[in-house]
Structures are given as C-alpha cells and as structure tokens.
Protein backbone atom coordinates (compact mmCIF):
# COMPACT_ATOMS: atom_id res chain seq x y z
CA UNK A 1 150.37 71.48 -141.47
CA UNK A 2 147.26 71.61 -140.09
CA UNK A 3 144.61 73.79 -139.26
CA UNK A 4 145.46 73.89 -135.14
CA UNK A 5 149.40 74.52 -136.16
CA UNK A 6 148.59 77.46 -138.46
CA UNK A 7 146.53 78.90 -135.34
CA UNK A 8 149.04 78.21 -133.13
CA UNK A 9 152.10 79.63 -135.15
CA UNK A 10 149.48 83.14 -136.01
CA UNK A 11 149.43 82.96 -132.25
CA UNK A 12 152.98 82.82 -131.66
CA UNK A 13 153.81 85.38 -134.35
CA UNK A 14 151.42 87.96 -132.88
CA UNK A 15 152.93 87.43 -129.61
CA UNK A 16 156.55 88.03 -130.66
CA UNK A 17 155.09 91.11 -132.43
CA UNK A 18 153.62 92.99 -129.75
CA UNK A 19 156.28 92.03 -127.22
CA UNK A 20 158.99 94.84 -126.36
CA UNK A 21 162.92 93.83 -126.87
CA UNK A 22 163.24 94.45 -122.90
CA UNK A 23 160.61 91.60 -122.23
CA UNK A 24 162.38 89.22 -124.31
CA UNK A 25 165.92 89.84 -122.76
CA UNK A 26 164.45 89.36 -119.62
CA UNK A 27 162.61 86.48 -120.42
CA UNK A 28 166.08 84.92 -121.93
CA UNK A 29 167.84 85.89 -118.83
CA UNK A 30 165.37 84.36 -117.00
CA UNK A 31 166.42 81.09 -118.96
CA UNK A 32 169.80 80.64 -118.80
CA UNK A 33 170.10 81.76 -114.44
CA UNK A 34 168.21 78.27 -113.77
CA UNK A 35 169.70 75.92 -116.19
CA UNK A 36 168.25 72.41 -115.95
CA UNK A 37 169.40 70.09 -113.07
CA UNK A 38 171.84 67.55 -113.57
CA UNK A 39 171.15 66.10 -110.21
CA UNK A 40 170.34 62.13 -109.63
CA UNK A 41 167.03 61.85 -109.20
CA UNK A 42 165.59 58.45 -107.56
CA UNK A 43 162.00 56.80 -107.17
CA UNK A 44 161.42 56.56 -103.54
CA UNK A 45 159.32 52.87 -104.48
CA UNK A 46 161.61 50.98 -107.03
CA UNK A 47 164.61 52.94 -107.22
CA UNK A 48 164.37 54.16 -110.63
CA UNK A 49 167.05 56.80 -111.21
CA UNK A 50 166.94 59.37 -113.60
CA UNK A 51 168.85 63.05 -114.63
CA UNK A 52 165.57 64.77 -114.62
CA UNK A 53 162.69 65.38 -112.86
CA UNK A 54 159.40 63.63 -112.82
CA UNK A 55 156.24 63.68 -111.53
CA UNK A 56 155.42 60.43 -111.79
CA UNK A 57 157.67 57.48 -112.04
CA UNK A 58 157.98 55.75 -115.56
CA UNK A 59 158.73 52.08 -114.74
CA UNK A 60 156.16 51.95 -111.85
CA UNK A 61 153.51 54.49 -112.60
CA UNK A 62 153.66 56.05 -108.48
CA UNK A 63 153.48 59.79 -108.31
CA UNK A 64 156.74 61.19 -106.44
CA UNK A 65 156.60 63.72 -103.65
C-alpha cells in the first residue's frame, strides 16, 4: 500500500467519522432511487452498442452527444 492509498483511506475514514447517520441514509437512498440504466445505448458513427453509457465511443474514439 502506498503512500497516496494510506492518505486516501485517512481521508475516507475521517469523512465517515464526522458524517451524521441521517447524511448517510440519505446519501444511500439517493443510490438505490436511480439504479443504473439497462437501456441500449448506440454510437451515432459506427453503431457500437453498449448497456451503459459513454462519453466517448470505444471502438471509434468520437465523443457522443
């Protein structure tokens, strides 16, 4: 584990620490009301379909709208 990780984990323990039980419920909540899409997502260029969403196509590098 690195030097970065340990940071980042301190971080993320502090957090979790000084947040209240009410802002983690919420936060869950928050979470499971927009579950991920299972829609059929297509490139508008080569047709490249996928089950998630993308920003930019992966077989011919073209950023979607």
């Amino acid at each position: 584990m690195g030097v970065s990780q340990k940071a980042f984990n301190w971080n993320q323990r502090k957090r979790a620490n000084t947040m209240s039980m009410k802002e983690r419920m919420e936060g869950q909540a928050n979470i499971e009301k927009s579950p991920p899409t299972r829609d059929l997502l297509t490139c508008q260029k080569c047709g490249f379909k996928a089950r998630y969403k993308f920003l930019r196509c992966p077989e011919c590098d073209v950023v979607q709208k």
